[in-house]
Protein backbone atom coordinates (compact mmCIF):
# COMPACT_ATOMS: atom_id res chain seq x y z
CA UNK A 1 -20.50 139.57 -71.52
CA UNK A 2 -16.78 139.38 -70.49
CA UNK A 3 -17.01 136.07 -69.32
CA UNK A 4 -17.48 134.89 -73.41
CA UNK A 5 -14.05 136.45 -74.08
CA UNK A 6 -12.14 133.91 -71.24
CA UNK A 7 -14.18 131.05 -72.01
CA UNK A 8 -12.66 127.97 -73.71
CA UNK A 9 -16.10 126.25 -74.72
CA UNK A 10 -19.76 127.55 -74.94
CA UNK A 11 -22.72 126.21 -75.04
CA UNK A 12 -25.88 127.99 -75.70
CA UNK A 13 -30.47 127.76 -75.69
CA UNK A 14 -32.00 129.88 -77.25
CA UNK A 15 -35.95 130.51 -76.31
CA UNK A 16 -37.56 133.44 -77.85
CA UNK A 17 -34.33 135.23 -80.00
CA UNK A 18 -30.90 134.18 -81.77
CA UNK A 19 -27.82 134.55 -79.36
CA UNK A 20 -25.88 137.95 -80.09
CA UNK A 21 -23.06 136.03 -80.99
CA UNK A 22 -24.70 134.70 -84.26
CA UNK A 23 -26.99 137.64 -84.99
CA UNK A 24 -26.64 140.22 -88.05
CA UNK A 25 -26.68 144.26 -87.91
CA UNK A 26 -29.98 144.38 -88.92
CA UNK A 27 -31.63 141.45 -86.54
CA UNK A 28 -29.82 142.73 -83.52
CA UNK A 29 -30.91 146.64 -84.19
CA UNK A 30 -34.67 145.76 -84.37
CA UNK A 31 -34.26 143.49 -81.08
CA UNK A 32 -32.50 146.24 -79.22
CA UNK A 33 -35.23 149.14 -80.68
CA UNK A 34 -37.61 146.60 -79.27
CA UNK A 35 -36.17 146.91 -75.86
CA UNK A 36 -36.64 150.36 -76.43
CA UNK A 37 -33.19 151.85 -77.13
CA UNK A 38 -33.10 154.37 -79.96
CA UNK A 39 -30.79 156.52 -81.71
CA UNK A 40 -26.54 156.92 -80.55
CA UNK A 41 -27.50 154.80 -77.87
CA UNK A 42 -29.18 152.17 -80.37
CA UNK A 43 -26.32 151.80 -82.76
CA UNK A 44 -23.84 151.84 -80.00
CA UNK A 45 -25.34 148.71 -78.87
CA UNK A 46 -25.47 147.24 -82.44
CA UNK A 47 -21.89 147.79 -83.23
CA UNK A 48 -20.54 146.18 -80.00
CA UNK A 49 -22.81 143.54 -80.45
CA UNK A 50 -21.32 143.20 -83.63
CA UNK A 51 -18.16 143.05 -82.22
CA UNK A 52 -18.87 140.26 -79.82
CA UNK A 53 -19.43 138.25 -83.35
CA UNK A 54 -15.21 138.25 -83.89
CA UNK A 55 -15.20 135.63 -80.99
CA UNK A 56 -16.39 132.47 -83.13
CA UNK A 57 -13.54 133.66 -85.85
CA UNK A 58 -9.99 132.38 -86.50
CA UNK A 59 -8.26 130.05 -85.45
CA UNK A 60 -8.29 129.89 -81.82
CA UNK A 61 -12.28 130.33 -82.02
CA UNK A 62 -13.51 128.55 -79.28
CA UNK A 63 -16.23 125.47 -80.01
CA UNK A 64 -19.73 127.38 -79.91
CA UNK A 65 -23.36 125.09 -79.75
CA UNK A 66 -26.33 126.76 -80.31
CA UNK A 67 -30.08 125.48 -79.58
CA UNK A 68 -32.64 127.38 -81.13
CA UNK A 69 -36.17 126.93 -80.13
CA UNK A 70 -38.12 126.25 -83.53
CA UNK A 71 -40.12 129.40 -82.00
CA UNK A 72 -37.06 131.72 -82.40
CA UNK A 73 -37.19 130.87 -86.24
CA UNK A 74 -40.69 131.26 -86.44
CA UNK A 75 -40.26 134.98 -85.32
CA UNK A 76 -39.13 137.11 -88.69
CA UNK A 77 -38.13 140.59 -88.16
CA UNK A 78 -40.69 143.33 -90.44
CA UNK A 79 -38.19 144.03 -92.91
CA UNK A 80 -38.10 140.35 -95.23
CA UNK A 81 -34.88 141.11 -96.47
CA UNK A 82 -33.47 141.87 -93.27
CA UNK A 83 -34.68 138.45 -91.84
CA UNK A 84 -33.94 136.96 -95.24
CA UNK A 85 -30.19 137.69 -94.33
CA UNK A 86 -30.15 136.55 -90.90
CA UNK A 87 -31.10 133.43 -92.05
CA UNK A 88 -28.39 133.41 -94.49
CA UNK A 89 -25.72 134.03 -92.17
CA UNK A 90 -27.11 131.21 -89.96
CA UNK A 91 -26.30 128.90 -92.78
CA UNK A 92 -23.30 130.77 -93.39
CA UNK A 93 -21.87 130.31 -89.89
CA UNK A 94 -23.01 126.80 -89.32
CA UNK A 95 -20.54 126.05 -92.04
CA UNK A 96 -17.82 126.47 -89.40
CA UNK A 97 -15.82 123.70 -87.77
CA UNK A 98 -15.93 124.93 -84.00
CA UNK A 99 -19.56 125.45 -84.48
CA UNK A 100 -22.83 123.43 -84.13
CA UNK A 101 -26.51 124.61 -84.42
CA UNK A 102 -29.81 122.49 -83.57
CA UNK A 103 -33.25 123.30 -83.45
CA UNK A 104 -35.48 122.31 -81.11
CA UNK A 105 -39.23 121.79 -83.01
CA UNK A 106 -42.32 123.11 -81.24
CA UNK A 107 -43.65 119.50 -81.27
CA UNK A 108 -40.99 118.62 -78.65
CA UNK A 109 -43.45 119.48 -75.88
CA UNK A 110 -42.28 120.98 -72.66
CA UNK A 111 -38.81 120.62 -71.37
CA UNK A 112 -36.88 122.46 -68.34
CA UNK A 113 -35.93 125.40 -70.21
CA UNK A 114 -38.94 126.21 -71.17
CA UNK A 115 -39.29 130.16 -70.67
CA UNK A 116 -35.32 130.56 -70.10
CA UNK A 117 -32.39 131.54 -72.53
CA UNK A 118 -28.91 130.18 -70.93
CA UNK A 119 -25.59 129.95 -72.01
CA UNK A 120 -22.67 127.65 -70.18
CA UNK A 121 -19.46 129.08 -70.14
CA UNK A 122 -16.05 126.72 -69.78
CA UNK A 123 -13.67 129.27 -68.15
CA UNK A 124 -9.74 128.63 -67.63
CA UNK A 125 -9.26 126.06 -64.91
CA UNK A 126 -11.61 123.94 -65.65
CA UNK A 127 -14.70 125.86 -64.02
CA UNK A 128 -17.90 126.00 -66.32
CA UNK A 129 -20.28 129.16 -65.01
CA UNK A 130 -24.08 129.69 -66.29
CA UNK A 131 -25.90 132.35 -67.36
CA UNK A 132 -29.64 132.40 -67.66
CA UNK A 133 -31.37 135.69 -69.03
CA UNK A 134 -35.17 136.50 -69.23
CA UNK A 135 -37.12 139.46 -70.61
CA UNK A 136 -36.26 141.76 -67.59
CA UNK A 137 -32.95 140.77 -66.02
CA UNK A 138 -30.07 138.25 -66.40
CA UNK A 139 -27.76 136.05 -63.74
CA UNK A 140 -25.02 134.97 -63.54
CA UNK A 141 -24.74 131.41 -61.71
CA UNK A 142 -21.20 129.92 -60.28
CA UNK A 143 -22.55 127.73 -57.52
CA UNK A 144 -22.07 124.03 -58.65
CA UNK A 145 -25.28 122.69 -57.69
CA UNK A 146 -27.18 124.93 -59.53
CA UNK A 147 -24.88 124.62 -62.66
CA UNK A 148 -24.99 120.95 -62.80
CA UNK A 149 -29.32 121.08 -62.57
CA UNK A 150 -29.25 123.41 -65.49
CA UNK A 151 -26.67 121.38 -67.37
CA UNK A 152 -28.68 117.88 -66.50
CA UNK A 153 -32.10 120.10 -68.05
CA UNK A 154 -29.90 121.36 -71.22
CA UNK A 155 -28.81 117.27 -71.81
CA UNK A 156 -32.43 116.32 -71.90
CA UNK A 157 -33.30 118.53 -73.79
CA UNK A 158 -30.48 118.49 -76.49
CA UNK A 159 -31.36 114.84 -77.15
CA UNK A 160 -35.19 116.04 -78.37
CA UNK A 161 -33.67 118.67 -80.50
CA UNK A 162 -32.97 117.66 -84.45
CA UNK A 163 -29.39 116.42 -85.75
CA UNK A 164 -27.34 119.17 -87.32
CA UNK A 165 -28.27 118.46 -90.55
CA UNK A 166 -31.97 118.24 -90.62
CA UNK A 167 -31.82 121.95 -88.67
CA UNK A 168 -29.90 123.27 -91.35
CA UNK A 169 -32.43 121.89 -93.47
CA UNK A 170 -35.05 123.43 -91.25
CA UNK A 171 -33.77 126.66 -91.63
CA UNK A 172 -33.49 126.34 -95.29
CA UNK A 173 -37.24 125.86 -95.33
CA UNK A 174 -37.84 129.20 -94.48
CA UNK A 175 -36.72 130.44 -97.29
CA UNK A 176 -38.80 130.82 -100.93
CA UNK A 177 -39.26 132.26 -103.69
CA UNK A 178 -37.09 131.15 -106.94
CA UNK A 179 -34.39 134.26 -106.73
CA UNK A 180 -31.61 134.27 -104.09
CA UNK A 181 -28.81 136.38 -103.34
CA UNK A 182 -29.59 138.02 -107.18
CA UNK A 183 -29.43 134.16 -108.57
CA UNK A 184 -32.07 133.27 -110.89
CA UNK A 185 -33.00 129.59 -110.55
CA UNK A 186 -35.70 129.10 -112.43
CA UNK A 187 -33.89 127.33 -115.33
CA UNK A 188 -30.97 125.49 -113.13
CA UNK A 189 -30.34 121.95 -113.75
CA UNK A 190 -30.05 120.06 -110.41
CA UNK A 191 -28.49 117.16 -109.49
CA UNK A 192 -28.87 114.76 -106.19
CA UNK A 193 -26.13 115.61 -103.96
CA UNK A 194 -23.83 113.44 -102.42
CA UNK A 195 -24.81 114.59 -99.00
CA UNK A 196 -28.04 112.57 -99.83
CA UNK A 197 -28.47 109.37 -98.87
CA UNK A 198 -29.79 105.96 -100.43
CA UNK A 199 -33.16 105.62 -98.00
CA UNK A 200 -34.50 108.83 -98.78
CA UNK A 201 -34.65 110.31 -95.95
CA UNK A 202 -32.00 113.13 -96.96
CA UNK A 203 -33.18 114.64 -100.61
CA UNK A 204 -31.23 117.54 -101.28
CA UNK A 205 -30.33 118.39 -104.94
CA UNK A 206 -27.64 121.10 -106.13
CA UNK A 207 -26.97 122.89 -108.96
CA UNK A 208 -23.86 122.93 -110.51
CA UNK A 209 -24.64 125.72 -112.85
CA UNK A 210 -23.31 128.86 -111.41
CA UNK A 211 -19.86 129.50 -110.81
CA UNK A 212 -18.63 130.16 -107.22
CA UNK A 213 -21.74 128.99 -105.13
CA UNK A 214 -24.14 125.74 -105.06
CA UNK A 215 -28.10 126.53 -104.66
CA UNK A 216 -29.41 123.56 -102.64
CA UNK A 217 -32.70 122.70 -102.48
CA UNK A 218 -34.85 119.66 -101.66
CA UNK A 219 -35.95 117.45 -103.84
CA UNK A 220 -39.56 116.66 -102.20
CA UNK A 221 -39.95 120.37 -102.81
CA UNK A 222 -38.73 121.41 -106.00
CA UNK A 223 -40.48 124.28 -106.44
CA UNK A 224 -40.28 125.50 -102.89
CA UNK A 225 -36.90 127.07 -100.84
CA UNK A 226 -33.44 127.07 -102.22
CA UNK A 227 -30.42 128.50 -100.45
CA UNK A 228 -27.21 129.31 -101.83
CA UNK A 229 -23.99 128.39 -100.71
CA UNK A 230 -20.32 129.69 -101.46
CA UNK A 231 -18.71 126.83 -103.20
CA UNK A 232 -15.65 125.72 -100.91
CA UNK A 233 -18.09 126.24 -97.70
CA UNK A 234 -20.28 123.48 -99.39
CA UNK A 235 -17.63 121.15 -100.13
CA UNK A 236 -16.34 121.80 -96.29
CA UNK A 237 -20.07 121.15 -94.59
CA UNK A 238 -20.69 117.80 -97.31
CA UNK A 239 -16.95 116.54 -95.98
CA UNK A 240 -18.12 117.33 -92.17
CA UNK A 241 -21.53 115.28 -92.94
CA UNK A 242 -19.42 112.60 -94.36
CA UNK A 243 -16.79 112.65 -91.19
CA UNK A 244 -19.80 112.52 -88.56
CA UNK A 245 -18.87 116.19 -87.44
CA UNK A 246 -23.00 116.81 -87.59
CA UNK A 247 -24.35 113.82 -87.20
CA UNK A 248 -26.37 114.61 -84.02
């Protein structure tokens, strides 16, 4: 969409599949071959989707929120190391200071978005635009009334969807197994982290065995999902916990 390339601020739901901005090679090509594009046509569409990705970089990156129906994440793509690496890149990406990623559980109920993807656009001048998109056709919505009903809908329900760190941690759950990114963890010594706190409700361990990254887990789980982190984007998303930056 042009519009993302002009827009100061976005704000995004998804329903039933990860925006394009945040999705990998491999997720967007089996989305699009779903759709039923194929061949030149197929990885045309993959590589400028990729491109649309360079938005959320640098340093003028406009402030991107994401939230992601629990359903989306309950929705792998056939190849497991494919969706294994979407994942990853979620967590990688949620790392980032202009952006901020919920999930909205199943056990939420019904809400007003409830069969419709949408992003809000903040263009120059002031004026925010919508854009809602189902399995057939999108639009493209500039009249303020209708704006302001869709932006009242995405309010409600962004206060049922999780804080930012317990849908990190949600997305962490999805992963298993005691071998990630080529890591062996089966004989890591783990600490609690200092992104836990003293009530219990936030158990997540590290490891400080490997050099370069930290493999979190949580505790309650030991022998469950771990995810690996590079090192400094650990110490930047512990700091943001401790500053607030993802408190809700």
């Amino acid at each position: 969409m042009a519009l993302e390339a002009e827009a100061g601020s976005l704000w995004h739901f998804a329903v039933s599949v990860l925006p394009g901005l945040l999705q990998t090679p491999g997720y967007a090509r089996e989305v699009l071959a779903a759709g039923g594009l194929k061949g030149k046509e197929l990885e045309q569409q993959v590589e400028a989707r990729m491109g649309r990705r360079e938005l959320l970089t640098g340093e003028d990156a406009p402030p991107f929120r994401t939230i992601l129906s629990e359903a989306v994440l309950r929705t792998p793509l056939r190849d497991v190391g494919e969706w294994r690496g979407q994942l990853q890149y979620l967590v990688e990406v949620a790392e980032r200071s202009n952006l901020k990623m919920q999930v909205l559980p199943l056990s939420a109920g019904m809400h007003g978005l409830d069969s419709t993807a949408l992003m809000f656009l903040r263009l120059p001048g002031g004026l925010t635009v919508a854009y809602t998109e189902n399995a057939h056709r999108g639009e493209l919505i500039e009249a303020d009334g209708p704006v302001e009903r869709l932006q009242r809908a995405y309010d409600a329900m962004r206060d049922m969807a999780l804080p930012s760190a317990e849908s990190l941690k949600s997305v962490l759950a999805l992963f298993g197994g005691s071998t990630v990114r080529g890591i062996d963890l089966s004989a890591a010594s783990w600490r609690k982290s200092s992104y836990s706190n003293s009530d219990g409700g936030e158990c997540v361990e590290v490891s400080d065995d490997f050099a370069g990254v930290v493999p979190v887990r949580d505790s309650k789980v030991p022998h469950g999902p771990a995810l690996v982190f590079q090192a400094p984007g650990w110490v930047s998303f512990v700091s943001a916990i401790s500053g607030g930056q993802l408190s809700s």
